[in-house]
Each structure stands twice: as structure tokens, then as C-alpha cells.
N, C-alpha and C. Protein backbone atom coordinates (compact mmCIF):
# COMPACT_ATOMS: atom_id res chain seq x y z
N UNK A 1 -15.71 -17.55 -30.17
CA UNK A 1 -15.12 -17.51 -28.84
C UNK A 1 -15.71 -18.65 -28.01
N UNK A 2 -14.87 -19.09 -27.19
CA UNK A 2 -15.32 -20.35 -26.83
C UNK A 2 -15.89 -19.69 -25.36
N UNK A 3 -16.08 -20.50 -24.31
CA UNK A 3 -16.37 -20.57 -23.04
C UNK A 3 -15.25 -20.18 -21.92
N UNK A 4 -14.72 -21.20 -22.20
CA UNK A 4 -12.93 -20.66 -21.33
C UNK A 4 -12.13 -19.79 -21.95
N UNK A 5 -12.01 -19.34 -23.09
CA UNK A 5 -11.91 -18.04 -23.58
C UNK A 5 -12.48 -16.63 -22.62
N UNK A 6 -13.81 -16.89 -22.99
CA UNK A 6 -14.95 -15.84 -22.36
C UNK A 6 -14.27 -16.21 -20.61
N UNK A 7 -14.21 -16.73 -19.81
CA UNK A 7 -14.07 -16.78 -18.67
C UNK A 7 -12.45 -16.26 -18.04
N UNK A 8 -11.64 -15.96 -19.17
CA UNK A 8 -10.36 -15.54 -19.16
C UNK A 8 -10.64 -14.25 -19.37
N UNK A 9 -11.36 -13.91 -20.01
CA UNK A 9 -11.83 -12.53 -20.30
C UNK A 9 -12.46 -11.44 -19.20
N UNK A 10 -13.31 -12.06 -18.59
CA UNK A 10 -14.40 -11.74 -17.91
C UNK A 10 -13.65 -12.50 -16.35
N UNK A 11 -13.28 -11.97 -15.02
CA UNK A 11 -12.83 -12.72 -14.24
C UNK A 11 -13.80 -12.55 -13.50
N UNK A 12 -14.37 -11.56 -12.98
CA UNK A 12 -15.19 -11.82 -11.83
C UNK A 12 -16.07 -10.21 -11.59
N UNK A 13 -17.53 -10.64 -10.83
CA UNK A 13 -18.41 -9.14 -10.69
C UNK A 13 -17.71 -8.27 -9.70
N UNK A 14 -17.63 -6.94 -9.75
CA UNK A 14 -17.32 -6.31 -9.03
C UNK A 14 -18.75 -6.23 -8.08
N UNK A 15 -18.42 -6.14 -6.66
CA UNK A 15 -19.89 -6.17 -5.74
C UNK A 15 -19.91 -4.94 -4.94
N UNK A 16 -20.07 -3.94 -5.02
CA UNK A 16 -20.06 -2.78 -4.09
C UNK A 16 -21.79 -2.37 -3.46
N UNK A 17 -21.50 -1.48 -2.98
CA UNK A 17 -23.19 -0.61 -3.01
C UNK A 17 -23.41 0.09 -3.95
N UNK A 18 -22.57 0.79 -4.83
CA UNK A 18 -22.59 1.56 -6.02
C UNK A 18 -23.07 0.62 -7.09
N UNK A 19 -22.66 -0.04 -7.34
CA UNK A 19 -22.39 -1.39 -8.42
C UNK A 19 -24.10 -1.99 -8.09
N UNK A 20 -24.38 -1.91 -6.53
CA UNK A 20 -25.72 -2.55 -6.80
C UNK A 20 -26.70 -1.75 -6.92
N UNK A 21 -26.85 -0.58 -6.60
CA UNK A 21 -27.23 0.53 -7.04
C UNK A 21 -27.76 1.16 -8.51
N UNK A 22 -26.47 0.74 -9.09
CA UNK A 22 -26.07 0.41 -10.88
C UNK A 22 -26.94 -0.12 -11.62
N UNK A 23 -26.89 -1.98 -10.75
CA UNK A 23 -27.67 -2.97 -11.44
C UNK A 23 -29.14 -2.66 -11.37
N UNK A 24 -29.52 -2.07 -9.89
CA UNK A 24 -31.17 -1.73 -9.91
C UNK A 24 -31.49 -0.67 -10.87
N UNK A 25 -31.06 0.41 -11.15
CA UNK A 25 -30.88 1.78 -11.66
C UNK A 25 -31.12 1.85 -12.67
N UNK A 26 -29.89 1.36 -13.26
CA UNK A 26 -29.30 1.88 -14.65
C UNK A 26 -29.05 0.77 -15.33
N UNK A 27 -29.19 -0.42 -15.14
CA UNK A 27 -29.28 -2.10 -15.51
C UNK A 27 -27.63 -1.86 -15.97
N UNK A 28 -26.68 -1.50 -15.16
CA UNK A 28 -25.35 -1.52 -15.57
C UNK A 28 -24.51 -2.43 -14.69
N UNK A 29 -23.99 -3.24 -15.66
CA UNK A 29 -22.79 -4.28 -14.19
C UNK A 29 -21.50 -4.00 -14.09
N UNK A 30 -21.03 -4.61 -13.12
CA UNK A 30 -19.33 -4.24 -13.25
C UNK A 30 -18.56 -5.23 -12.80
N UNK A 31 -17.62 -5.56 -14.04
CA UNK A 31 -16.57 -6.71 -13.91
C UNK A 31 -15.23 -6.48 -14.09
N UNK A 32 -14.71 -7.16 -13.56
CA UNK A 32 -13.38 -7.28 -13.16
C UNK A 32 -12.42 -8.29 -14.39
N UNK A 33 -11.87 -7.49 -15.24
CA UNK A 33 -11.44 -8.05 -17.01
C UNK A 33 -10.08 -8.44 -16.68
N UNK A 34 -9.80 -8.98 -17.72
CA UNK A 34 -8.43 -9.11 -17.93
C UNK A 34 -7.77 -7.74 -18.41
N UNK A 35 -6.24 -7.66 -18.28
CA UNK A 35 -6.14 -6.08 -18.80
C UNK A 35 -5.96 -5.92 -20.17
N UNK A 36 -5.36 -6.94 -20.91
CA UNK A 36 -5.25 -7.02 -21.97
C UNK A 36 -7.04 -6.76 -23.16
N UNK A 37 -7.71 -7.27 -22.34
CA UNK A 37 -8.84 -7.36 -22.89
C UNK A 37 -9.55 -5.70 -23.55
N UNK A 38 -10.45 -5.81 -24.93
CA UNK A 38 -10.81 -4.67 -25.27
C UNK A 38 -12.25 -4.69 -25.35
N UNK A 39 -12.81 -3.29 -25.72
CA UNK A 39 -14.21 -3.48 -25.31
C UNK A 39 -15.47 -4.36 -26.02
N UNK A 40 -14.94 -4.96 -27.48
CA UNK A 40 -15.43 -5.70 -28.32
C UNK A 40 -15.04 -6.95 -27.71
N UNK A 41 -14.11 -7.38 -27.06
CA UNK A 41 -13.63 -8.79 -26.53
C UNK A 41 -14.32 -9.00 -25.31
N UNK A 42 -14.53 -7.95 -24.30
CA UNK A 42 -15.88 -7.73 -23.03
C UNK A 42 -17.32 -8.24 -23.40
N UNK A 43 -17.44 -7.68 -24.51
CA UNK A 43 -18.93 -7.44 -25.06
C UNK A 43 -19.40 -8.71 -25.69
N UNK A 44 -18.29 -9.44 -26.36
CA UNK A 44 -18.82 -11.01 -26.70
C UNK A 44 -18.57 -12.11 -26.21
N UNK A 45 -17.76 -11.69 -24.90
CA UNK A 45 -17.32 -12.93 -23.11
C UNK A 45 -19.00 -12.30 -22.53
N UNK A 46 -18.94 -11.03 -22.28
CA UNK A 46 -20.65 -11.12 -21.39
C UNK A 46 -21.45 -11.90 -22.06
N UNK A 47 -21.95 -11.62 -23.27
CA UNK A 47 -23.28 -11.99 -24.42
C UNK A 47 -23.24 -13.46 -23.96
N UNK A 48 -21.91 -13.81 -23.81
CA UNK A 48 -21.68 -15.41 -24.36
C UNK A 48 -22.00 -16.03 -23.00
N UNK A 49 -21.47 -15.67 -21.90
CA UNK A 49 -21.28 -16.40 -20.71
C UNK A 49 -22.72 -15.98 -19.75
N UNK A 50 -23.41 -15.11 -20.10
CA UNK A 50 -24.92 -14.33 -20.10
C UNK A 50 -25.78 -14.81 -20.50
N UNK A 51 -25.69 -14.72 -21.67
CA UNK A 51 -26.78 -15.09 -22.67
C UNK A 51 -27.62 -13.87 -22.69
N UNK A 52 -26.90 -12.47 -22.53
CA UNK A 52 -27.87 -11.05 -22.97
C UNK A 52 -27.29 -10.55 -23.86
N UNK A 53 -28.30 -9.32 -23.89
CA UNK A 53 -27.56 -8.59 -25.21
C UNK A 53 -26.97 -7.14 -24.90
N UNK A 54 -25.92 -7.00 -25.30
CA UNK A 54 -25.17 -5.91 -24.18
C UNK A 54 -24.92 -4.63 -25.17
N UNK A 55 -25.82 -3.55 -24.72
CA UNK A 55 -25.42 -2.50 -25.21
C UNK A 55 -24.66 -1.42 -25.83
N UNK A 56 -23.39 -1.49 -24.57
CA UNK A 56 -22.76 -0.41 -24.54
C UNK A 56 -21.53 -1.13 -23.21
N UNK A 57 -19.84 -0.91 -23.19
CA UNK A 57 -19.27 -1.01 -22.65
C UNK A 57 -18.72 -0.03 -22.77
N UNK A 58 -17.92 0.06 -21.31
CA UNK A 58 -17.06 1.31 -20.76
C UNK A 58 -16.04 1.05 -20.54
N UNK A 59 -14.52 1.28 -20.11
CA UNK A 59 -13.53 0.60 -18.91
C UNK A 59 -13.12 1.37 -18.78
N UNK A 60 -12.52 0.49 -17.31
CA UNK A 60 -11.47 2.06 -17.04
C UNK A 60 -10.62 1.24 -16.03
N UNK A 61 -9.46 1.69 -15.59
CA UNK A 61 -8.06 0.97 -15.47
C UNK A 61 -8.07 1.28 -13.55
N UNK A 62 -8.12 0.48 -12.73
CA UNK A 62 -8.54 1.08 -10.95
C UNK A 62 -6.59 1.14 -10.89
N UNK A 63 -6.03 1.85 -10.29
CA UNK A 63 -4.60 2.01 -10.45
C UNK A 63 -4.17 1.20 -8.63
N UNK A 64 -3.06 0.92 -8.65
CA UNK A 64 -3.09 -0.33 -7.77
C UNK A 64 -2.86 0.79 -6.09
N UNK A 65 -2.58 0.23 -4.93
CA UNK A 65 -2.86 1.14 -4.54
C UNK A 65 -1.72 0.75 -3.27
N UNK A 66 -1.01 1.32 -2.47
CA UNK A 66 -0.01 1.67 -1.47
C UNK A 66 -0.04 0.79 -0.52
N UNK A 67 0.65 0.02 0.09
CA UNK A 67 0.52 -1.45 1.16
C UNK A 67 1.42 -1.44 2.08
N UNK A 68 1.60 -1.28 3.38
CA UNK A 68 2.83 -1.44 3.89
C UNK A 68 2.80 -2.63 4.73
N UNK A 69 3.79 -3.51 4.92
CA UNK A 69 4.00 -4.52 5.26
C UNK A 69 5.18 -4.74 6.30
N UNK A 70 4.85 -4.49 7.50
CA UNK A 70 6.19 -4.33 8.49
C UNK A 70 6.60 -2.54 7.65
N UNK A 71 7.84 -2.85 7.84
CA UNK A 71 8.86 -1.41 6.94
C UNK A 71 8.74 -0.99 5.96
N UNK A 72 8.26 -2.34 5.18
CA UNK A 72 8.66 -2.08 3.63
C UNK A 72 6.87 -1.97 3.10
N UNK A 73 7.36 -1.24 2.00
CA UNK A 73 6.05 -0.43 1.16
C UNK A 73 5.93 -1.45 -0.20
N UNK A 74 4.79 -1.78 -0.30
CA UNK A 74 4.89 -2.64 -1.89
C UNK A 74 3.23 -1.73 -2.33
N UNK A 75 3.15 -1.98 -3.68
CA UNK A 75 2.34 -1.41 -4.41
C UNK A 75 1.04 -2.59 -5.15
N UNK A 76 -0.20 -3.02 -5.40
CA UNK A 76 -0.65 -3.89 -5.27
C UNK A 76 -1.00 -3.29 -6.72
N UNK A 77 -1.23 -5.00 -7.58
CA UNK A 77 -1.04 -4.24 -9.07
C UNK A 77 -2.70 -3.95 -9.74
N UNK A 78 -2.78 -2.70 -10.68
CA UNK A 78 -3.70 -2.41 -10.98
C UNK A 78 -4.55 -3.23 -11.35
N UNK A 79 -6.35 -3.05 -11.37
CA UNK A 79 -7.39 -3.32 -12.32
C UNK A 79 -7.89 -3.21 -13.17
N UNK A 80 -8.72 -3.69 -14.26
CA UNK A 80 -9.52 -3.31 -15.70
C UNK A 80 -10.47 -3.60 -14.83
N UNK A 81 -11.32 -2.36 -14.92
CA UNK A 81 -13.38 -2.40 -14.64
C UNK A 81 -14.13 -2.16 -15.65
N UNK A 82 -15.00 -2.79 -16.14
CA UNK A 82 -15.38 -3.03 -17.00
C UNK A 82 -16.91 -2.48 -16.62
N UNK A 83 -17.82 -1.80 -17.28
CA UNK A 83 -18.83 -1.18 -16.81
C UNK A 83 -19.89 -1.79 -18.31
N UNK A 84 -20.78 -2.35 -17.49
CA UNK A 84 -21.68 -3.03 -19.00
C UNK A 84 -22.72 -3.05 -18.81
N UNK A 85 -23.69 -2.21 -19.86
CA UNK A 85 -25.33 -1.91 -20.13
C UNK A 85 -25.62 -2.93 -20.93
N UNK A 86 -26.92 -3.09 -20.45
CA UNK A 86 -27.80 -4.30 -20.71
C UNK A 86 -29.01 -3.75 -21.94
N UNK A 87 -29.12 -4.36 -22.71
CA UNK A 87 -30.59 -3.55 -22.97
C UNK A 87 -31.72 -3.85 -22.10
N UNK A 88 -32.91 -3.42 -22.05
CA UNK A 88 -33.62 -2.70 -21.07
C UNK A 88 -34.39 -3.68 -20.29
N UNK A 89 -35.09 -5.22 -20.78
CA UNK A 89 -35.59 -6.22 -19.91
C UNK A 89 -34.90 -7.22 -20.06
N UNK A 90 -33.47 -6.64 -19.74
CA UNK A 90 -32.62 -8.19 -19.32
C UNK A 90 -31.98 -7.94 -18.29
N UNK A 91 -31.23 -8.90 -16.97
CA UNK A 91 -30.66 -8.88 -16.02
C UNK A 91 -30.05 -9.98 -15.76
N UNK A 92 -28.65 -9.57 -15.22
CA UNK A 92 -28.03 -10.86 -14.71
C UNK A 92 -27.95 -11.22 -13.14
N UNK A 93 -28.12 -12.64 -12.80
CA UNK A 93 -28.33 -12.91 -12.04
C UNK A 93 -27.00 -12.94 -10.68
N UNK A 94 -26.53 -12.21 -10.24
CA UNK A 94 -25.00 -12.47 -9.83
C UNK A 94 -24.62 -12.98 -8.43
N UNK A 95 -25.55 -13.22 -7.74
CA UNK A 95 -26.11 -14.22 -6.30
C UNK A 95 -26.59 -14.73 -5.99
């Protein structure tokens, strides 16, 4: 897997208070995937674009959510979250 591969894969950290919470906690991150992407294709875009060694991946699909715009109602299209354990003295740097 190349680099721009991995970066098609992997789009961007999710940043919440939960999420940082996560990273202090439970050394778990959360990214924002492509949807197509699976959890073996997550797991070797992090390793790669990281340089850690990643445990354990999760996902799960954020469903898009209700918008109104003037009259009309549009629907904003879903997410892949990607939830990824680190083994135990590694961390990524994400600010």
C-alpha cells in the first residue's frame, strides 16, 4: 500500500471531548474512513501513515443527519468512524 493509497483510506481525526478522552484513556483514536474501506484496509493506512502498531479496529457507519435549508429539507450523507487501539506505549500525535 502506498502513501496516497493510505491517505484515501484514512481521511481525517475525528476531534471531540470523547475522542480525547479516548486517546488519554484507552490509547484509542478516531478517524473519519472512506466508506468503502474495511477493517484490514484501516489497520494497514494507520500502521503506514503512523508508523504504530495497531491492535484492534472497530467501525461503525454515523448515519447522515436532517438539514433544512429555507423550505426545503435535504439529508447530509453518512460517515465511516473508525475506532483504533494502539498497543500500549505508542501514541499519535494529532495537534
Amino acid at each position: 500500500m502506498q502513501k496516497t493509497e493510505a491517505h484515501a483510506i484514512v481521511l481525517k481525526p475525528v476531534l471531540t471531548e470523547k475522542s480525547t478522552w479516548e486517546q488519554e484513556n484507552r490509547n484509542l483514536y478516531r478517524f473519519e474512513v472512506a466508506g468503502g474501506a474495511n477493517k484490514v484496509e484501516i489497520k494497514r493506512a494507520v500502521e503506514l501513515l503512523f508508523d504504530v502498531d495497531v491492535l484492534q479496529v472497530n467501525t461503525l457507519i454515523r448515519p447522515g443527519k436532517l438539514r433544512r435549508r429555507g423550505a426545503r429539507y435535504h439529508q447530509t450523507p453518512p460517515r465511516k468512524i473508525a475506532l483504533v487501539r494502539l498497543a500500549e506505549d505508542q501514541k499519535i500525535e494529532l495537534l
